[in-house]
C-alpha atoms as a PDB file:
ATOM      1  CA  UNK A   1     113.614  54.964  35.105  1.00  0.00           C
ATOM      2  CA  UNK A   2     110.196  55.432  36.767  1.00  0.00           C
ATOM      3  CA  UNK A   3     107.360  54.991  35.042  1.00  0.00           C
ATOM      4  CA  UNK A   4     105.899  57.944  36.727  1.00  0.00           C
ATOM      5  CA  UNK A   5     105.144  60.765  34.231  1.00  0.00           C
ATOM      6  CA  UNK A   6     107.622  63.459  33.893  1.00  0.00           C
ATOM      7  CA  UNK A   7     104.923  66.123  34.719  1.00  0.00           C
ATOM      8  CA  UNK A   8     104.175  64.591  37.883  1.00  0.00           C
ATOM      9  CA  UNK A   9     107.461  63.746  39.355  1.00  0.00           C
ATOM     10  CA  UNK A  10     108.380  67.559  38.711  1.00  0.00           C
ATOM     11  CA  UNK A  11     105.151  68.433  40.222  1.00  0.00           C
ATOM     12  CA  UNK A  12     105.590  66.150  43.317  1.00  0.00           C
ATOM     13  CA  UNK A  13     109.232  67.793  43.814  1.00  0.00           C
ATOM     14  CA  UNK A  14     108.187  71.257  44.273  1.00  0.00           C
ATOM     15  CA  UNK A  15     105.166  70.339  46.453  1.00  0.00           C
ATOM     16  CA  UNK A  16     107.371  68.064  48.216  1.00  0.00           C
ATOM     17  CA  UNK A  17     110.250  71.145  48.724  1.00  0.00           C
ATOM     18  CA  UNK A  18     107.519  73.850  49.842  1.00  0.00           C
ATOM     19  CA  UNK A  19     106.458  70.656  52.504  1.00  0.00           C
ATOM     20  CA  UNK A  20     109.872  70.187  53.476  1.00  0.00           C
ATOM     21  CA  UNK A  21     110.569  74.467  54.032  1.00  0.00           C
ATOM     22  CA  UNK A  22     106.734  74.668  56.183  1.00  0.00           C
ATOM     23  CA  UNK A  23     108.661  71.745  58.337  1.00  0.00           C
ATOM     24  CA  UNK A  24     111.693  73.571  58.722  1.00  0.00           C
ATOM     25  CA  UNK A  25     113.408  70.264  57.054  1.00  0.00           C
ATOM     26  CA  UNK A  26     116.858  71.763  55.798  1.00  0.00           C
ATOM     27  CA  UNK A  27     118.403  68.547  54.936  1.00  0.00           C
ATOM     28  CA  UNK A  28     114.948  67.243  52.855  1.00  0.00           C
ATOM     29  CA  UNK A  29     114.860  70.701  51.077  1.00  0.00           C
ATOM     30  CA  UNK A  30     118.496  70.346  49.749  1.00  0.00           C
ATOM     31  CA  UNK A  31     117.859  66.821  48.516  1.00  0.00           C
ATOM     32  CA  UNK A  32     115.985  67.762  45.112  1.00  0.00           C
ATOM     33  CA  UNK A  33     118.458  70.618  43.884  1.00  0.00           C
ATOM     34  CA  UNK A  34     121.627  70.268  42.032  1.00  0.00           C
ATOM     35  CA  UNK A  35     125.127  70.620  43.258  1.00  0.00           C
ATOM     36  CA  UNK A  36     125.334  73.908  41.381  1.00  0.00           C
ATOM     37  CA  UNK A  37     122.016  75.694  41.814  1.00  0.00           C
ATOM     38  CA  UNK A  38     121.269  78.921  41.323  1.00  0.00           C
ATOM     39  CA  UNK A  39     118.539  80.788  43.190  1.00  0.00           C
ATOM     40  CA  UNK A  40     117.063  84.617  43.040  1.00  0.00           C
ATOM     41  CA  UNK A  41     115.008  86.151  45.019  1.00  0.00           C
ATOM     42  CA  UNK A  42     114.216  90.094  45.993  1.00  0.00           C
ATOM     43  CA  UNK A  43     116.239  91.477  48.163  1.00  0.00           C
ATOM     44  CA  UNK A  44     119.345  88.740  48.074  1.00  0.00           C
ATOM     45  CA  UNK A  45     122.494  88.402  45.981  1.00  0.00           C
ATOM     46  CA  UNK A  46     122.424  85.467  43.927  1.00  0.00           C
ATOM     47  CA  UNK A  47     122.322  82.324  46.068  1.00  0.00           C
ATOM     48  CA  UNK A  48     124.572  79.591  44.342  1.00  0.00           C
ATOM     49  CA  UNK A  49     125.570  76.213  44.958  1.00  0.00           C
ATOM     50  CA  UNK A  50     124.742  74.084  47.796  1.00  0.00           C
ATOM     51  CA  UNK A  51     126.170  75.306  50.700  1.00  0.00           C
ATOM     52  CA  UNK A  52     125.065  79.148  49.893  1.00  0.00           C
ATOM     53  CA  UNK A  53     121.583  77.346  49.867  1.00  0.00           C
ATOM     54  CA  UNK A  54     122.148  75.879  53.251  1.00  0.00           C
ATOM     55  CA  UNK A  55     123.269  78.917  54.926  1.00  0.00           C
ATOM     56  CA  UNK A  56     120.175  80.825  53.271  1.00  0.00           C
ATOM     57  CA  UNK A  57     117.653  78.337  54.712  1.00  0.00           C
ATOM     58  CA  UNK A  58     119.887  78.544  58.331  1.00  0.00           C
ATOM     59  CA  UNK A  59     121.069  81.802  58.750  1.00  0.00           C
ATOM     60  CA  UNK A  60     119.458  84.009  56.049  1.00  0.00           C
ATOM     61  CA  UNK A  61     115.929  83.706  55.560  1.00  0.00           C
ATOM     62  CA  UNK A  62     113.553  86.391  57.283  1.00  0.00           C
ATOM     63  CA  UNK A  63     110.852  83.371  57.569  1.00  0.00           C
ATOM     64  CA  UNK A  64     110.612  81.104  60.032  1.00  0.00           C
ATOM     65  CA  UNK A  65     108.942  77.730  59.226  1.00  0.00           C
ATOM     66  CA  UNK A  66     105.485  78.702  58.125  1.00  0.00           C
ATOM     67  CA  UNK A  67     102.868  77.292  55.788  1.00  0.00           C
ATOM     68  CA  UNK A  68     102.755  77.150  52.006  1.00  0.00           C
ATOM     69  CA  UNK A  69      99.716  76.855  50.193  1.00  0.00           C
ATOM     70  CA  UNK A  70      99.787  75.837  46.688  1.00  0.00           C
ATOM     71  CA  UNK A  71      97.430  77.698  44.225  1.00  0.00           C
ATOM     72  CA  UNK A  72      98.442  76.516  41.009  1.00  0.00           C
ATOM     73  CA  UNK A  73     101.188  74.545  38.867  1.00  0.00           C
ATOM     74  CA  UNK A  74     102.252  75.140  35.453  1.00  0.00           C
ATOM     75  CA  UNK A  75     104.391  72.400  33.947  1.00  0.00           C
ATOM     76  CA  UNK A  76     106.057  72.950  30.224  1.00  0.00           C
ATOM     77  CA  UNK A  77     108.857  70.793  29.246  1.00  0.00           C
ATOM     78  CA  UNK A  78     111.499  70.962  32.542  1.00  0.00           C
ATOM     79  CA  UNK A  79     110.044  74.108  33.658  1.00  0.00           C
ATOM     80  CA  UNK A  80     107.378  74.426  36.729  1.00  0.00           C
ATOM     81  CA  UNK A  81     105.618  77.915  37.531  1.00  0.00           C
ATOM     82  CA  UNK A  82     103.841  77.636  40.793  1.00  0.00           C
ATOM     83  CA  UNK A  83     102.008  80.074  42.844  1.00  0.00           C
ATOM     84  CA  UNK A  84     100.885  80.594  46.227  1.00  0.00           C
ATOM     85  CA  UNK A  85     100.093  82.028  49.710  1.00  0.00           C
ATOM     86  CA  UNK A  86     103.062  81.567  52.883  1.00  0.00           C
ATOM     87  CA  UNK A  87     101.230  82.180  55.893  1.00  0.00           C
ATOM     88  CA  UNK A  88     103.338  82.635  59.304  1.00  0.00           C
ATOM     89  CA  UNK A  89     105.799  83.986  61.224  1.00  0.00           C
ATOM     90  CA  UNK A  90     109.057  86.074  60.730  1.00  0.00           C
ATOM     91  CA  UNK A  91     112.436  85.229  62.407  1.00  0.00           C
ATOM     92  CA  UNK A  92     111.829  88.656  64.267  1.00  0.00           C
ATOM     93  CA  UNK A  93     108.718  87.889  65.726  1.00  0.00           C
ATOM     94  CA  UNK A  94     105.979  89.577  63.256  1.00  0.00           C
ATOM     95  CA  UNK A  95     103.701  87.656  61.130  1.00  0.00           C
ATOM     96  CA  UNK A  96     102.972  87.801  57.462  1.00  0.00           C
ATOM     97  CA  UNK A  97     101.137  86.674  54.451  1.00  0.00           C
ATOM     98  CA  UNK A  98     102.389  87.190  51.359  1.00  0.00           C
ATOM     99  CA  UNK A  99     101.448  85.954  48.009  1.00  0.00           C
ATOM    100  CA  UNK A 100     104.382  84.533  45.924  1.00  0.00           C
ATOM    101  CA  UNK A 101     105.356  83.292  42.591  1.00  0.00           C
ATOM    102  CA  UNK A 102     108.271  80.618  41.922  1.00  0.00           C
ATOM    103  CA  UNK A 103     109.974  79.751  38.845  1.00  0.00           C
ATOM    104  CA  UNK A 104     111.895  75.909  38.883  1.00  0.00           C
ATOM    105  CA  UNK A 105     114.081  74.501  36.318  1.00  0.00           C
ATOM    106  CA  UNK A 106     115.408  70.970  35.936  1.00  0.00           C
ATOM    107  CA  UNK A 107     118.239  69.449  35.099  1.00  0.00           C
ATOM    108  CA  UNK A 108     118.239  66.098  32.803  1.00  0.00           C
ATOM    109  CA  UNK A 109     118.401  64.206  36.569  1.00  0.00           C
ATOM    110  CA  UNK A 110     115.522  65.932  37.857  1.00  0.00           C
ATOM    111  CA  UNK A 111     117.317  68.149  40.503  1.00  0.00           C
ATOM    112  CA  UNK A 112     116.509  71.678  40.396  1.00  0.00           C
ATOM    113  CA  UNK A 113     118.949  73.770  38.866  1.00  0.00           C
ATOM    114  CA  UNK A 114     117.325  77.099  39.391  1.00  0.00           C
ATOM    115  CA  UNK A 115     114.848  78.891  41.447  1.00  0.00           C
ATOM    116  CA  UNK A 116     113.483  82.479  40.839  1.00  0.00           C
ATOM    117  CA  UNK A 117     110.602  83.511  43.620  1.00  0.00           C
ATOM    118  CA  UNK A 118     108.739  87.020  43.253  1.00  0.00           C
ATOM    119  CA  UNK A 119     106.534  88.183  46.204  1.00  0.00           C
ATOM    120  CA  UNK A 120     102.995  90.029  45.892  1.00  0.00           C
ATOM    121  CA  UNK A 121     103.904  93.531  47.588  1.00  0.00           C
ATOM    122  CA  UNK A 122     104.006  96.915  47.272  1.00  0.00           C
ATOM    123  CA  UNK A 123     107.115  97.804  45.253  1.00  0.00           C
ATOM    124  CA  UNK A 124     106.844 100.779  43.083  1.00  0.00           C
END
C-alpha cells in the first residue's frame, strides 16, 4: 500500500486522466477506470464498461485533443468534484471553450467507477 495519502493519489488520478485526454493518450486514459465503469455526460447514452469508453474517446467524442485547465478539486471520502476550462478544437474543425464540471467515484482499488461531466452552456 502506498504511503501516499488517499486524497492525493485520487487527486493525482484525475489530473493525470484530464493530462492523458489533452494528449490524445487513449490507452493512458483507460488505465485508471474500472472494468465496469459507468460514465454520463449531456447529450450521450450511458457510456459503460471499457470498451464503450474506448470507442467514446475514438469514435465518439466531438473534441479533439485540446487543453484542460484545472480550477479546483474537491475531495470527500472516494469522491472528487473538479472543475475547469477545455480550450481547443472540435473534430469538425470549430473551436471552443467551455467551462465544465466532473464528478469521479472510486472503487476500493482506486479505479474510477463513475464519471458524470456537466458543461457551462446555454441550456434552458
Amino acid at each position: 500500500m502506498s504511503n501516499v495519502p488517499l486524497e492525493t493519489r485520487l487527486r493525482q488520478t484525475v489530473q493525470g486522466y484530464y493530462d492523458a485526454l489533452d494528449r490524445g493518450d487513449v490507452d493512458e486514459i483507460l488505465r485508471d477506470f474500472s472494468g465496469d465503469v459507468l460514465y454520463r455526460r449531456p447529450g450521450y447514452d450511458p457510456i459503460t464498461g471499457l470498451e464503450g469508453l474506448r470507442r467514446y474517446y475514438t469514435a465518439d467524442r466531438m473534441l479533439a485533443p485540446g487543453r484542460h485547465v484545472l480550477r479546483a478539486m474537491v475531495v470527500e471520502d472516494t469522491t472528487v468534484a473538479a472543475h475547469g476550462t477545455y480550450e481547443g478544437e472540435l473534430k469538425d474543425g470549430g473551436r471552443t471553450t467551455v467551462g465544465f464540471a466532473a464528478f469521479f467515484t472510486f472503487d476500493s482499488g482506486g479505479r474510477i467507477i463513475e464519471q458524470t461531466t456537466y458543461f457551462f452552456t446555454p441550456a434552458i
